[in-house]
N, C-alpha and C. Protein backbone atom coordinates (compact mmCIF):
# COMPACT_ATOMS: atom_id res chain seq x y z
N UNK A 1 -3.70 -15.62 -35.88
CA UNK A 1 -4.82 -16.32 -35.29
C UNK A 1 -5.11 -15.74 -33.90
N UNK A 2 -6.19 -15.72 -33.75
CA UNK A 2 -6.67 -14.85 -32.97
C UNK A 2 -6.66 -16.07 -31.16
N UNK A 3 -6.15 -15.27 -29.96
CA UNK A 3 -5.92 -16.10 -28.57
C UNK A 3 -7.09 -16.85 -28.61
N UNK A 4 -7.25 -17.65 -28.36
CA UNK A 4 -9.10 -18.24 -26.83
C UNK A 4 -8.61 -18.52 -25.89
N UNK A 5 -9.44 -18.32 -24.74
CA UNK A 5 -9.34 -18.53 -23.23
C UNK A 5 -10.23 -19.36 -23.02
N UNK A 6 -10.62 -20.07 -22.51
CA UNK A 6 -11.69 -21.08 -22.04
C UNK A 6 -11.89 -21.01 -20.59
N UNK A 7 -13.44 -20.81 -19.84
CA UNK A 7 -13.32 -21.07 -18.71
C UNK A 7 -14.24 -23.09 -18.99
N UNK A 8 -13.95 -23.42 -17.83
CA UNK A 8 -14.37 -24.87 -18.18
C UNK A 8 -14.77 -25.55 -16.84
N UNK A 9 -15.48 -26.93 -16.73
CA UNK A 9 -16.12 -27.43 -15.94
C UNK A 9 -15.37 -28.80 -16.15
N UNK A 10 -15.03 -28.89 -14.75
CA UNK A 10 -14.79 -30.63 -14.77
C UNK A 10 -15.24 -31.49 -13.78
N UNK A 11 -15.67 -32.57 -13.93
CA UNK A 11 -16.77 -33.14 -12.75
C UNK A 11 -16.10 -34.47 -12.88
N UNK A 12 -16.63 -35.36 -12.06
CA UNK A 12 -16.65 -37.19 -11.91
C UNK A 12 -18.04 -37.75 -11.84
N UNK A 13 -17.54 -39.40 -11.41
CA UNK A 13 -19.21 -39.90 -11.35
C UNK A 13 -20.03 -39.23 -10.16
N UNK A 14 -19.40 -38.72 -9.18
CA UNK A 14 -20.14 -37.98 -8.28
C UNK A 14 -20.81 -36.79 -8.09
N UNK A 15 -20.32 -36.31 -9.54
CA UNK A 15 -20.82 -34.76 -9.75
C UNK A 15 -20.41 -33.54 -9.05
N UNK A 16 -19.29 -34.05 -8.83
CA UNK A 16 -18.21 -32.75 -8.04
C UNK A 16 -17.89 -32.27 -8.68
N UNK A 17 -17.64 -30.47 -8.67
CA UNK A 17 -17.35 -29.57 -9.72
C UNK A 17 -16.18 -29.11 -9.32
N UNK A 18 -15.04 -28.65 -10.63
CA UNK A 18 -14.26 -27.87 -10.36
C UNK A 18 -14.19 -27.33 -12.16
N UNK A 19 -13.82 -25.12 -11.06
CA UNK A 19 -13.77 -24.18 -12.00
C UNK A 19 -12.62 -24.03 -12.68
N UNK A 20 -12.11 -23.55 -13.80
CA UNK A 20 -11.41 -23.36 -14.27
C UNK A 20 -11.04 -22.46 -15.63
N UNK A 21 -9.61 -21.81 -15.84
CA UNK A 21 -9.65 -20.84 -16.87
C UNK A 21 -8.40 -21.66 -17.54
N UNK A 22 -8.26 -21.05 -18.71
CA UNK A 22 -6.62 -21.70 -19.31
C UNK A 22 -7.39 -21.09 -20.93
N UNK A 23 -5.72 -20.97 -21.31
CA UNK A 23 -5.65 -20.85 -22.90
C UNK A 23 -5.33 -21.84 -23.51
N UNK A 24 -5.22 -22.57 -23.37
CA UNK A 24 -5.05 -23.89 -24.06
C UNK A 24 -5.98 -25.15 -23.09
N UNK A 25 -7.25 -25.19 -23.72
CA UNK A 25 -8.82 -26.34 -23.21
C UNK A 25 -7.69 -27.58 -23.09
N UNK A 26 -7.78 -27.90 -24.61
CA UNK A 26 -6.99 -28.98 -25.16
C UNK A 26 -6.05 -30.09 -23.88
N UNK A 27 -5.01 -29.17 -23.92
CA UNK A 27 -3.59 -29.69 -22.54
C UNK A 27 -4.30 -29.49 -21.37
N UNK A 28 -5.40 -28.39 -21.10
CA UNK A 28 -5.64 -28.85 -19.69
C UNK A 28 -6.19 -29.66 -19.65
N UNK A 29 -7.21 -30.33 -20.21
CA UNK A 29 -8.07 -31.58 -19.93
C UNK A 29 -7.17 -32.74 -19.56
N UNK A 30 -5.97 -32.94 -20.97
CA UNK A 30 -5.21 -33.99 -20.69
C UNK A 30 -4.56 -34.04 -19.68
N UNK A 31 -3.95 -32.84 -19.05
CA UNK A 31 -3.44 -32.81 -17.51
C UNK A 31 -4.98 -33.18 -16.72
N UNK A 32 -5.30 -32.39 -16.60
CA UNK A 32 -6.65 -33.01 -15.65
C UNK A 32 -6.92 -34.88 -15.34
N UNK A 33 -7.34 -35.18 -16.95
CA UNK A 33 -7.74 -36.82 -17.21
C UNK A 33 -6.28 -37.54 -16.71
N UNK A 34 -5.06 -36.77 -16.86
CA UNK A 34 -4.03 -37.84 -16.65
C UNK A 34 -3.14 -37.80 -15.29
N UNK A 35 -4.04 -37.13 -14.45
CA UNK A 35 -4.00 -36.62 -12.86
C UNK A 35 -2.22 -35.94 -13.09
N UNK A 36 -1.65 -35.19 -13.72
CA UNK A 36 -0.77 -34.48 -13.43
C UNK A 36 -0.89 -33.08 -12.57
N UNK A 37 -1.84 -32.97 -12.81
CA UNK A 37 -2.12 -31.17 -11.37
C UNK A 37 -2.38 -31.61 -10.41
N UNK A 38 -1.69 -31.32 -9.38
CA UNK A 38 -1.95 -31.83 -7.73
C UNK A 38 -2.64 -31.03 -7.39
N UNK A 39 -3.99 -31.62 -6.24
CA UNK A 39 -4.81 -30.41 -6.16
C UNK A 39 -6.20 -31.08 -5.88
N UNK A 40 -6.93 -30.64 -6.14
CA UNK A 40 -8.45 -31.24 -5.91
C UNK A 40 -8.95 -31.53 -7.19
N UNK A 41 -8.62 -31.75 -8.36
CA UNK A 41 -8.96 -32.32 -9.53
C UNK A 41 -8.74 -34.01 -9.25
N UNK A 42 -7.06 -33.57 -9.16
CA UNK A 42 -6.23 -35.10 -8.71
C UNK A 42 -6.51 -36.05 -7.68
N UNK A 43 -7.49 -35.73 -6.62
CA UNK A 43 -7.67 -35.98 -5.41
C UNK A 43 -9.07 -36.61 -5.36
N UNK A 44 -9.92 -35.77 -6.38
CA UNK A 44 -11.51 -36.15 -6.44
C UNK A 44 -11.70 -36.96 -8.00
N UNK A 45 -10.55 -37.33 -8.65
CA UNK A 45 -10.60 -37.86 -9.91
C UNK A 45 -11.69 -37.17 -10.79
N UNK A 46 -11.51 -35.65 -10.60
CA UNK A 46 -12.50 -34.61 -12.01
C UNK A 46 -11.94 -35.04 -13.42
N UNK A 47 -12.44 -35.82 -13.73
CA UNK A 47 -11.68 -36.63 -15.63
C UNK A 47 -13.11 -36.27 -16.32
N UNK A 48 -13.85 -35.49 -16.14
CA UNK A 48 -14.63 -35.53 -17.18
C UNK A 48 -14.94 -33.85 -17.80
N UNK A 49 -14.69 -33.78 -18.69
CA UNK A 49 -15.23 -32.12 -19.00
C UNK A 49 -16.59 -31.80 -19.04
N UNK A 50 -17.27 -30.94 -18.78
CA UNK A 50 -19.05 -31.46 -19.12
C UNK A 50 -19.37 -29.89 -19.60
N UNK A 51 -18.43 -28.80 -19.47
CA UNK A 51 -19.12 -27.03 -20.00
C UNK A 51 -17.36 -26.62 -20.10
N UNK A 52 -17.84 -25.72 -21.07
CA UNK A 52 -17.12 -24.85 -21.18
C UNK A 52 -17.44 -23.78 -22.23
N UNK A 53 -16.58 -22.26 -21.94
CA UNK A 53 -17.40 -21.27 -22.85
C UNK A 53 -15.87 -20.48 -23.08
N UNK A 54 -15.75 -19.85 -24.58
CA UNK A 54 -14.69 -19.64 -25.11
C UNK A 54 -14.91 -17.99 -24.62
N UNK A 55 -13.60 -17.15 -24.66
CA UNK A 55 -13.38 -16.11 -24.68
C UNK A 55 -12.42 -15.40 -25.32
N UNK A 56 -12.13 -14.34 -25.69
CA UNK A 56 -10.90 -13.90 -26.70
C UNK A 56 -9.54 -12.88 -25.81
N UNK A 57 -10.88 -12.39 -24.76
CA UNK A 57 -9.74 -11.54 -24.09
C UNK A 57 -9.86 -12.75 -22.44
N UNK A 58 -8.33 -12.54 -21.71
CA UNK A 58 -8.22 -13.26 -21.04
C UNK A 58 -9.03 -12.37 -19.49
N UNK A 59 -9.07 -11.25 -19.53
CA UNK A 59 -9.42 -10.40 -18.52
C UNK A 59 -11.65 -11.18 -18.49
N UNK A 60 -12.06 -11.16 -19.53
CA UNK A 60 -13.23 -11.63 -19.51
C UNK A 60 -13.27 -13.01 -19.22
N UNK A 61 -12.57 -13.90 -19.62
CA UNK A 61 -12.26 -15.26 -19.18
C UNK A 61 -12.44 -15.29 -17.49
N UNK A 62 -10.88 -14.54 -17.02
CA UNK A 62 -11.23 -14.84 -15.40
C UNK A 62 -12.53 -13.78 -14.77
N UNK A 63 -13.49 -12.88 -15.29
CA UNK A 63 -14.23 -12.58 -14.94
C UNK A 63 -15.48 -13.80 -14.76
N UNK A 64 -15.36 -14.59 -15.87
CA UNK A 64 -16.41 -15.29 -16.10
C UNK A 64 -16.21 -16.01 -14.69
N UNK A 65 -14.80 -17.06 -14.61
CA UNK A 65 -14.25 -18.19 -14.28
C UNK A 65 -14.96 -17.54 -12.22
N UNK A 66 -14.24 -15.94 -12.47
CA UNK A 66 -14.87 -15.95 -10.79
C UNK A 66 -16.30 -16.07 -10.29
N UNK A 67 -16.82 -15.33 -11.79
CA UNK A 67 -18.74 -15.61 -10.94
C UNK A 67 -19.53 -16.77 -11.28
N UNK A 68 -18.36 -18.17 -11.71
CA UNK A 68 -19.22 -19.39 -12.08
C UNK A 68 -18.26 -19.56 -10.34
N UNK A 69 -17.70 -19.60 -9.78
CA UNK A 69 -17.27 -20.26 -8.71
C UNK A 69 -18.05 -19.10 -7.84
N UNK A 70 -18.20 -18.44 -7.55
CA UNK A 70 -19.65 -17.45 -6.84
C UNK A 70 -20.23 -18.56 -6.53
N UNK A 71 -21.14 -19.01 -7.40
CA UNK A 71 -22.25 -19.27 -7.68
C UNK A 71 -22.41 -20.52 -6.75
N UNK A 72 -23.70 -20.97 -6.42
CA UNK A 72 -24.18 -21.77 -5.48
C UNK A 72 -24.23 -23.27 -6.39
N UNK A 73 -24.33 -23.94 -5.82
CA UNK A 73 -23.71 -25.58 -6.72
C UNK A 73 -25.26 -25.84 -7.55
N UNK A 74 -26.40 -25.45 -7.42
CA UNK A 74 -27.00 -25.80 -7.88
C UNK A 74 -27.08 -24.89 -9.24
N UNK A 75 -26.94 -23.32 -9.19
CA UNK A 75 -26.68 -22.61 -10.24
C UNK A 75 -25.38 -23.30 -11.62
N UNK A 76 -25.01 -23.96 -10.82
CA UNK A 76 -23.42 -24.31 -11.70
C UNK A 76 -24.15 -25.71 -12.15
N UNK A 77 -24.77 -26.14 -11.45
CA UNK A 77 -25.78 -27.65 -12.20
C UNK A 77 -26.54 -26.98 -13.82
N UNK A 78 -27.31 -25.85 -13.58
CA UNK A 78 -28.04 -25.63 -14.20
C UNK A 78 -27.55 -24.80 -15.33
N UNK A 79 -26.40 -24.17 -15.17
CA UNK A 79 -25.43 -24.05 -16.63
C UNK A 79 -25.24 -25.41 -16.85
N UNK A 80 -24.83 -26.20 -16.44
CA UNK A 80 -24.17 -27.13 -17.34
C UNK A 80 -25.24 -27.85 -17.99
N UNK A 81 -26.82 -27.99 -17.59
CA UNK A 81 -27.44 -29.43 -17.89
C UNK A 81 -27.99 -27.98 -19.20
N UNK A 82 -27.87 -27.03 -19.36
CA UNK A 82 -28.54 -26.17 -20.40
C UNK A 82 -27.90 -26.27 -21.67
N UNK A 83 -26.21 -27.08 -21.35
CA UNK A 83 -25.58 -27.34 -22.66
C UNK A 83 -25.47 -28.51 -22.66
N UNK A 84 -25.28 -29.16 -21.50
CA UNK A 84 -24.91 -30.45 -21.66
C UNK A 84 -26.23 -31.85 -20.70
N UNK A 85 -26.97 -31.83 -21.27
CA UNK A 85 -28.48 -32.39 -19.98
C UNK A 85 -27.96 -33.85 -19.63
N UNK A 86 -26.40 -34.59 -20.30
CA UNK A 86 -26.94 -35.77 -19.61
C UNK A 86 -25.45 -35.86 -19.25
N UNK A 87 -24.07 -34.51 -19.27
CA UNK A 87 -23.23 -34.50 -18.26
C UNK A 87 -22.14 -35.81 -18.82
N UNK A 88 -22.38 -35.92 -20.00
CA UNK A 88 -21.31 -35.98 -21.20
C UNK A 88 -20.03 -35.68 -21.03
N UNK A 89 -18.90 -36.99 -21.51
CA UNK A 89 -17.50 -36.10 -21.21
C UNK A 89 -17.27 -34.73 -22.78
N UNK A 90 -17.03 -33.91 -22.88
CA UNK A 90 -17.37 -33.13 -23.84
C UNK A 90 -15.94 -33.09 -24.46
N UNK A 91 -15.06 -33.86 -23.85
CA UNK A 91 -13.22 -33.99 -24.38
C UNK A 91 -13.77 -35.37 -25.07
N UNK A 92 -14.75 -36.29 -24.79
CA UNK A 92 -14.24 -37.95 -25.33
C UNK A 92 -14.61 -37.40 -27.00
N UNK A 93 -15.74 -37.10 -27.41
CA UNK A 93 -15.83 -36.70 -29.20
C UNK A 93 -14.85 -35.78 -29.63
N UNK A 94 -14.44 -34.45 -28.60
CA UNK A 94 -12.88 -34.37 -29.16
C UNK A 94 -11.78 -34.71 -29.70
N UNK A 95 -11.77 -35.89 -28.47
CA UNK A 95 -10.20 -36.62 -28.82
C UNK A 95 -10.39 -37.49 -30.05
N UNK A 96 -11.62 -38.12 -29.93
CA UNK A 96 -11.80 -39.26 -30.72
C UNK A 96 -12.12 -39.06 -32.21
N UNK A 97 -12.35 -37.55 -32.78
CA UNK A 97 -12.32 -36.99 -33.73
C UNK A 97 -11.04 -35.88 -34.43
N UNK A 98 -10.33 -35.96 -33.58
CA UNK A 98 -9.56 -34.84 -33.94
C UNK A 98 -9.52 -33.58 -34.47
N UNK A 99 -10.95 -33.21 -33.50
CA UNK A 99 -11.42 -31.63 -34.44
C UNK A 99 -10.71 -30.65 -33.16
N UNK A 100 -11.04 -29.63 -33.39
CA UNK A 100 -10.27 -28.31 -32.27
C UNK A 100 -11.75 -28.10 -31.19
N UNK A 101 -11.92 -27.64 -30.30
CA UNK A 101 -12.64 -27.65 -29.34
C UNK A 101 -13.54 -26.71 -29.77
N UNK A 102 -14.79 -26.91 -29.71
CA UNK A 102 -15.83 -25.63 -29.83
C UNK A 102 -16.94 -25.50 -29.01
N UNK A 103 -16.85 -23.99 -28.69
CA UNK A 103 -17.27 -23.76 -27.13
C UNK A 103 -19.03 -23.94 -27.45
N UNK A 104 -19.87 -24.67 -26.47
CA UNK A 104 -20.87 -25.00 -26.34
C UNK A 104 -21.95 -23.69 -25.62
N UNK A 105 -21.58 -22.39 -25.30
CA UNK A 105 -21.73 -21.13 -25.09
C UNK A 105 -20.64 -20.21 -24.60
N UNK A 106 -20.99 -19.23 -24.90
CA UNK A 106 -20.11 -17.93 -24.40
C UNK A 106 -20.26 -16.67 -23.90
């Protein structure tokens, strides 16, 4: 079976963003939602997933992951509302279905 890398978006009710890469979406969210990473996830309560885009090699992953954190906060608004317009947790139909994660672009 072939790796995925995920870079991913996690926000709150305030719409604070934080970037991120990992090979396993899945466990990071649940670390994220269950404040185990100390850090500014844990600090700004980011529990919601709202983007993320799959990759196979990990070298393209953190390419992606650096020029979505580049990017000016309103650019990073406007990826996300292009997959996601109303900022949706994109882990709650996950969990609550038990399907495997599928990336909403790439």
């Amino acid at each position: 079976m072939e790796k995925r890398y995920s870079v991913y978006i996690m926000s709150n009710v305030s719409k604070m963003l934080y970037v991120g890469v990992t090979n396993d979406l899945e466990k990071r969210v649940l670390q994220h939602k269950s404040k185990l990473i100390p850090g500014y996830t844990q600090k700004y309560n980011l529990f919601k997933l709202v983007c993320f885009e799959s990759f196979g090699d990990i070298r393209d992953a953190i390419r992606r992951e650096k020029q979505i954190k580049g990017w000016l906060g309103s650019k990073k608004v406007a990826l996300i509302e292009s997959v996601n317009l109303k900022w949706n947790d994109l882990a709650e139909a996950h969990f609550s279905s038990g399907v495997k994660f599928e990336p909403m672009s790439s």
